[in-house]
N, C-alpha and C. Protein backbone atom coordinates (compact mmCIF):
# COMPACT_ATOMS: atom_id res chain seq x y z
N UNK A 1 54.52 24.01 44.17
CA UNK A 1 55.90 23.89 44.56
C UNK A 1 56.33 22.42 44.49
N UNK A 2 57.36 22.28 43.76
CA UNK A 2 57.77 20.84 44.03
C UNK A 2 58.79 20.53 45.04
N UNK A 3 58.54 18.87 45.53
CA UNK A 3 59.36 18.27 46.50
C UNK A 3 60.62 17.80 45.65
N UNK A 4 61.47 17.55 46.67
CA UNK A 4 62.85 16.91 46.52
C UNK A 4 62.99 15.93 47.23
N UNK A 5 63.44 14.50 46.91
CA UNK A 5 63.27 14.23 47.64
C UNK A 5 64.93 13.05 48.21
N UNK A 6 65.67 14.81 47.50
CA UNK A 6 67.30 14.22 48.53
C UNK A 6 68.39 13.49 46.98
N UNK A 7 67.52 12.96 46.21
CA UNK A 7 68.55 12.54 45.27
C UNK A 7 68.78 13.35 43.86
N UNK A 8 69.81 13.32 43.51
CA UNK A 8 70.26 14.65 42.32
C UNK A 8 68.94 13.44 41.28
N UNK A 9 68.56 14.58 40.50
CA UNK A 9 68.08 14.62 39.34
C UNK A 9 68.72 12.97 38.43
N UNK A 10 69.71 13.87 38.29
CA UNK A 10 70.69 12.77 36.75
C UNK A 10 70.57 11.12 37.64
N UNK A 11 70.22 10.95 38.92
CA UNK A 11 70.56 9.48 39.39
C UNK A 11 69.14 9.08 39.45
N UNK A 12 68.00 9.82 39.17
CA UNK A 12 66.77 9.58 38.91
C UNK A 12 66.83 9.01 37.80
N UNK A 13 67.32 10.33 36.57
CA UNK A 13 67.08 9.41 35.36
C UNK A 13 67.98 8.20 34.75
N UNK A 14 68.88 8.25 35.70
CA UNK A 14 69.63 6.64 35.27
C UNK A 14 68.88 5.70 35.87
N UNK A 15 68.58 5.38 36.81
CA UNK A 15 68.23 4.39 37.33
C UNK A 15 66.77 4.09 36.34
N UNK A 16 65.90 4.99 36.04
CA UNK A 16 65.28 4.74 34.88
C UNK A 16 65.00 4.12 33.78
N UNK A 17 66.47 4.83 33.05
CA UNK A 17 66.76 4.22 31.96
C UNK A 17 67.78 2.80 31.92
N UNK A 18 68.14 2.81 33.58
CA UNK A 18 68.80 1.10 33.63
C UNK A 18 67.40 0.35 33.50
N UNK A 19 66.18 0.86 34.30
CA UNK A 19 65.33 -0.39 34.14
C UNK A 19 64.60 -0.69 32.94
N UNK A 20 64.49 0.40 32.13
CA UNK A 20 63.99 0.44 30.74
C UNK A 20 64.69 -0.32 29.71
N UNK A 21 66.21 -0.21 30.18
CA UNK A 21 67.43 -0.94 29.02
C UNK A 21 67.19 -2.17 29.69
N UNK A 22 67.25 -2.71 30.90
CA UNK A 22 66.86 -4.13 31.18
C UNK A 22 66.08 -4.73 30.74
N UNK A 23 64.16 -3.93 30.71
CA UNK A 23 63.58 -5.04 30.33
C UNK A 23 63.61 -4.94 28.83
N UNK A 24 64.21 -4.17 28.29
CA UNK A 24 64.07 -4.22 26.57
C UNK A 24 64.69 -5.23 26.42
N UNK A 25 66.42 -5.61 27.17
CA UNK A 25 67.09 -6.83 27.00
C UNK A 25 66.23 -7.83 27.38
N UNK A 26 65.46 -8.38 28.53
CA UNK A 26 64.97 -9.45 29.05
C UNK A 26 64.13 -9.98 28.16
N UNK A 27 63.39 -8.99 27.11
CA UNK A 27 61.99 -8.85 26.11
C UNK A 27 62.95 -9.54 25.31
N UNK A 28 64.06 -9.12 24.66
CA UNK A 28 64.38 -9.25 23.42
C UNK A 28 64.88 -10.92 23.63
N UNK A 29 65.71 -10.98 24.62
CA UNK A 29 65.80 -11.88 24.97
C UNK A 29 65.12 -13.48 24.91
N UNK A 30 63.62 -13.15 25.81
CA UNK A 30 63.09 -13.89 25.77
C UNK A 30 62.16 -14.59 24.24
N UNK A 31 62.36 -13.46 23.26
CA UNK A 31 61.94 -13.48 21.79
C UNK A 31 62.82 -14.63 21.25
N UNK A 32 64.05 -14.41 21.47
CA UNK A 32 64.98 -14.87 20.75
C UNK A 32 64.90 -16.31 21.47
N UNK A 33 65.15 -16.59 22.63
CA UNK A 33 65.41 -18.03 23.30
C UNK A 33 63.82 -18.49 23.47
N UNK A 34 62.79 -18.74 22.25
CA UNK A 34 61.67 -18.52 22.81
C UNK A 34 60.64 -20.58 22.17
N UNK A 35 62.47 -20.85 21.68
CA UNK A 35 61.66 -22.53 21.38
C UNK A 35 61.37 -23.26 21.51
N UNK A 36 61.52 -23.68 23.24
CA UNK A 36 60.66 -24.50 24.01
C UNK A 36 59.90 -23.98 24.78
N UNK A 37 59.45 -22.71 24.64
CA UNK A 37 58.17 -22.37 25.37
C UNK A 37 57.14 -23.01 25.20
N UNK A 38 56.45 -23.45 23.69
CA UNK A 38 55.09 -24.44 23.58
C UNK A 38 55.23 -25.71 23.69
N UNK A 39 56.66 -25.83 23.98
CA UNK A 39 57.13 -27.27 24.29
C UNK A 39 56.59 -27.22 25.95
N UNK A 40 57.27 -26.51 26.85
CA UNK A 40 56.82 -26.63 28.18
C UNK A 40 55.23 -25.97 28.70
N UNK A 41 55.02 -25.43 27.47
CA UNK A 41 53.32 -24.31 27.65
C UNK A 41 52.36 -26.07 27.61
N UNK A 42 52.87 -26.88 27.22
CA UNK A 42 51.50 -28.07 26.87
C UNK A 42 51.56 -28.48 27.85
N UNK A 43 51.83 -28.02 29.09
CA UNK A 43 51.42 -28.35 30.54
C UNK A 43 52.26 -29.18 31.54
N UNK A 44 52.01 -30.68 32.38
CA UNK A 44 52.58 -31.03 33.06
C UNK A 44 52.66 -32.60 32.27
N UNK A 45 53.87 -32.99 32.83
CA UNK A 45 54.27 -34.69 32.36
C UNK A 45 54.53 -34.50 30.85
N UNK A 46 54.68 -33.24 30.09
CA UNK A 46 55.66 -33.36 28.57
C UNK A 46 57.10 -33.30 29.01
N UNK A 47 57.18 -34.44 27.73
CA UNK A 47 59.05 -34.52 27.88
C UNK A 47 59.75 -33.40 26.72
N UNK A 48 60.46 -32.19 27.19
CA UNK A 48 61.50 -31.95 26.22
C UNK A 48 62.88 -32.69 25.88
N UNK A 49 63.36 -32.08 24.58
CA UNK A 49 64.99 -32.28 25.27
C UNK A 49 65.59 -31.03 25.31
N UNK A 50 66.56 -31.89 26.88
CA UNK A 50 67.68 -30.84 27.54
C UNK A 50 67.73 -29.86 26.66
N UNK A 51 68.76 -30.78 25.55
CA UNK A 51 69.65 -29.91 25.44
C UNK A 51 69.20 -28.61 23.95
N UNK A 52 67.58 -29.12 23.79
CA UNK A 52 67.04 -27.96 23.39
C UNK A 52 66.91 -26.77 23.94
N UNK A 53 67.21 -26.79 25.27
CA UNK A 53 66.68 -25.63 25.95
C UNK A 53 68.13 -25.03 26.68
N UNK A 54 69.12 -25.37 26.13
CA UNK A 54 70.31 -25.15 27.03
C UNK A 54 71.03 -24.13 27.47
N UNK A 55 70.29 -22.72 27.07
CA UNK A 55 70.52 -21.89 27.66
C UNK A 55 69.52 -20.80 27.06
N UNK A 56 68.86 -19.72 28.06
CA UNK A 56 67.35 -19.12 27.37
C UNK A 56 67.16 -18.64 28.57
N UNK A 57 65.40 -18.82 28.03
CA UNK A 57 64.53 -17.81 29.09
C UNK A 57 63.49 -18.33 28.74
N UNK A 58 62.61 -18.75 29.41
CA UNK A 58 61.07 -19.74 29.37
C UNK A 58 60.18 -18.06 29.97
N UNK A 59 59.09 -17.91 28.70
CA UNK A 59 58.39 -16.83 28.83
C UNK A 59 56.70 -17.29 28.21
N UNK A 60 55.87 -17.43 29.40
CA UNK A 60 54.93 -17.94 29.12
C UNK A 60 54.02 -16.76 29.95
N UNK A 61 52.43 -17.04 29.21
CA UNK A 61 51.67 -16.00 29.65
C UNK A 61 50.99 -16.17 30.16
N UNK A 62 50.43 -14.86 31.32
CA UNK A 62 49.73 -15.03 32.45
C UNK A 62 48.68 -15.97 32.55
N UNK A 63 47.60 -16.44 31.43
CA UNK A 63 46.59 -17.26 31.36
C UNK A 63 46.99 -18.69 31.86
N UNK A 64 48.31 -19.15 31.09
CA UNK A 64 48.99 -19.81 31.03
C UNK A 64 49.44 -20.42 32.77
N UNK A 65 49.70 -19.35 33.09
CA UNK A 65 50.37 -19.92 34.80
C UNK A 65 49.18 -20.16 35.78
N UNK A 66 48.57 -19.10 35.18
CA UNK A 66 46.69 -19.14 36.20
C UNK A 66 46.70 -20.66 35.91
N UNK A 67 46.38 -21.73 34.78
CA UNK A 67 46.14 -22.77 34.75
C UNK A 67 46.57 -23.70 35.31
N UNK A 68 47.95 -23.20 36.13
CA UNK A 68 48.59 -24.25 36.91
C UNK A 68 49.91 -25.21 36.01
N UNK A 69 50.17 -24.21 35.19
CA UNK A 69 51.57 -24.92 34.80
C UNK A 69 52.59 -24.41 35.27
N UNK A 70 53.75 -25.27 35.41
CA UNK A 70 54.83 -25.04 36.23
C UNK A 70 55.75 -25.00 35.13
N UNK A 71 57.01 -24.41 35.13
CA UNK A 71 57.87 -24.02 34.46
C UNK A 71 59.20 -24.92 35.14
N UNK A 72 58.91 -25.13 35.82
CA UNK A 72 60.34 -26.09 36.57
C UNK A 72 60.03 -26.74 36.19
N UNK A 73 61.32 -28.05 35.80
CA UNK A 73 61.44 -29.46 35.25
C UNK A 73 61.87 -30.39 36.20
N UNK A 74 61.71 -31.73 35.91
CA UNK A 74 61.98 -32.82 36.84
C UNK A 74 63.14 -33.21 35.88
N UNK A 75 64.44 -33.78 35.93
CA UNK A 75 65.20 -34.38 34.57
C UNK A 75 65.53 -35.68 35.16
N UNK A 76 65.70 -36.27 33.94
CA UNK A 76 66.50 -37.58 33.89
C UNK A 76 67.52 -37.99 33.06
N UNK A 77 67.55 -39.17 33.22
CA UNK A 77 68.70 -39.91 32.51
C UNK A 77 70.03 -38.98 32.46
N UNK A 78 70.77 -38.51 31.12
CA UNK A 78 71.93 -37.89 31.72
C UNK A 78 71.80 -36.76 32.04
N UNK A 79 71.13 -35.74 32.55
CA UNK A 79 70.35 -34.81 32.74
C UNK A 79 71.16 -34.62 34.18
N UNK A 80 72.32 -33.56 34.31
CA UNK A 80 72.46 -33.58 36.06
C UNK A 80 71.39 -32.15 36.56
N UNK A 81 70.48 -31.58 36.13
CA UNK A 81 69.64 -30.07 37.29
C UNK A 81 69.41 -29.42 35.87
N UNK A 82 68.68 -28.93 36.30
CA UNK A 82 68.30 -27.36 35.66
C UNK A 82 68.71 -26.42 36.93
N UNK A 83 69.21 -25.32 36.31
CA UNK A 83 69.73 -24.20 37.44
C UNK A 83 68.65 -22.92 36.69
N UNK A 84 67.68 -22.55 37.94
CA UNK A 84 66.89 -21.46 37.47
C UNK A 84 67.75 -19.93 38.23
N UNK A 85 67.03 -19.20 37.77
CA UNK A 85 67.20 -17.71 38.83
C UNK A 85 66.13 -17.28 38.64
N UNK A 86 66.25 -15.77 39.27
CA UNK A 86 64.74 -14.91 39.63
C UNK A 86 63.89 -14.89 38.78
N UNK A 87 62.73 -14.81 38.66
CA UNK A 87 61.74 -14.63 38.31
C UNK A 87 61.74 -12.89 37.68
N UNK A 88 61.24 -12.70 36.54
CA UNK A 88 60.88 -11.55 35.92
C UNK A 88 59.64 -10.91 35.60
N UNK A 89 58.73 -9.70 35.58
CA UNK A 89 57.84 -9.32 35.32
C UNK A 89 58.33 -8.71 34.40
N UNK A 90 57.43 -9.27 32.73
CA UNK A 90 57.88 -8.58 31.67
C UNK A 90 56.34 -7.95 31.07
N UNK A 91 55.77 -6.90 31.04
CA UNK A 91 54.54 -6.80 30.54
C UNK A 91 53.74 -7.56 30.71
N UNK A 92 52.98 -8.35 30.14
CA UNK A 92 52.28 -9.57 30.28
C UNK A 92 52.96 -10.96 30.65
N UNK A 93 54.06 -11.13 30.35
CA UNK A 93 54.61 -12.35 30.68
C UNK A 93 55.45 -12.24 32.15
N UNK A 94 55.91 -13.64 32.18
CA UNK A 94 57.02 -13.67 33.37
C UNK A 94 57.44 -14.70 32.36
N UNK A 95 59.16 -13.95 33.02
CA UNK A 95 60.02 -14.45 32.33
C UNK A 95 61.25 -15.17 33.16
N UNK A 96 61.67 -16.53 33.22
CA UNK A 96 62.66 -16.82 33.66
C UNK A 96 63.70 -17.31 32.93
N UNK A 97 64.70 -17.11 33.80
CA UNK A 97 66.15 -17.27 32.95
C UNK A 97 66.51 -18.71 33.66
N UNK A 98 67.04 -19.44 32.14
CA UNK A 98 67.72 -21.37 32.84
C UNK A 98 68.91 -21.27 32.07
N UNK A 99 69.34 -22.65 33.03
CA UNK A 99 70.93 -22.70 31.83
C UNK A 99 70.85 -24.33 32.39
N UNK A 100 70.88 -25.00 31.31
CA UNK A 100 71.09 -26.18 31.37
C UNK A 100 72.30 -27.01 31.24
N UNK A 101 72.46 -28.11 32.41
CA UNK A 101 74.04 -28.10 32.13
C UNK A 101 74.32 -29.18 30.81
N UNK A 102 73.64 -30.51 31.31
CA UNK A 102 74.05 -31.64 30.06
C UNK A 102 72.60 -31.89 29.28
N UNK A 103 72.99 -32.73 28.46
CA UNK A 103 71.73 -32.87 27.82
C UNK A 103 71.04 -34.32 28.45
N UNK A 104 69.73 -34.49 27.62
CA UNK A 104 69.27 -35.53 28.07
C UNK A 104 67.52 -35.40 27.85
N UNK A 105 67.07 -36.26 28.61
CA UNK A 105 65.14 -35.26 28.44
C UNK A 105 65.20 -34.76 29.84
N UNK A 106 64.27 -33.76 29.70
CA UNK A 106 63.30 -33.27 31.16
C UNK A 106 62.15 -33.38 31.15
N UNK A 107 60.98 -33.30 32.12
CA UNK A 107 60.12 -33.95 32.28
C UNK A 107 58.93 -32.87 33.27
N UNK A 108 58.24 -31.88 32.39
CA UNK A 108 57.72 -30.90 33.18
C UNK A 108 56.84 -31.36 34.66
N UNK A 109 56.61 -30.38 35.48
CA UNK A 109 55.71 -31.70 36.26
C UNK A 109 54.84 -30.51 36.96
């Protein structure tokens, strides 16, 4: 006998297929915005530039973070922040989303 457990069917399978259509976007995503990843993957104290990275998703892999690299930047010169948001579990990776405002270098740390 099966349970119910209170919610119709059809709001099961949306909510589903919202999270399935999300991470396909976040995946595809992170493919596409994916050109300073080995820029920031070579660890701590590399300089990018800003405004290479000025809007994306930094998707680096689990081995990768075990080692103790950080994905946040320190910036300078005309550089006013990096603005991050949440954190993503994408299959093997984590994926975060940045938007950079000016250009300039940053400075992993």
């Amino acid at each position: 006998m099966r349970r119910d457990s209170g919610k119709p069917r059809w709001a099961k399978r949306a909510i589903v297929a919202a999270l399935l259509f999300a991470t396909a976007i976040v995946g595809g995503c992170a493919m596409i915005h994916s050109t300073s990843i080995s820029d920031m993957a070579k660890g701590p104290g590399h300089r990018i530039r800003a405004e290479d990275t000025a809007h994306g998703f930094f998707m680096i892999s689990m081995p990768e973070l075990d080692a103790g690299i950080r994905l946040r930047a320190q910036c300078a010169g005309t550089v006013t922040g990096v603005e991050t948001t949440t954190w993503m579990r994408n299959w093997f990776f984590l994926v975060q989303h940045y938007h950079q405002e000016t250009s300039g270098w940053c400075q992993t740390n």
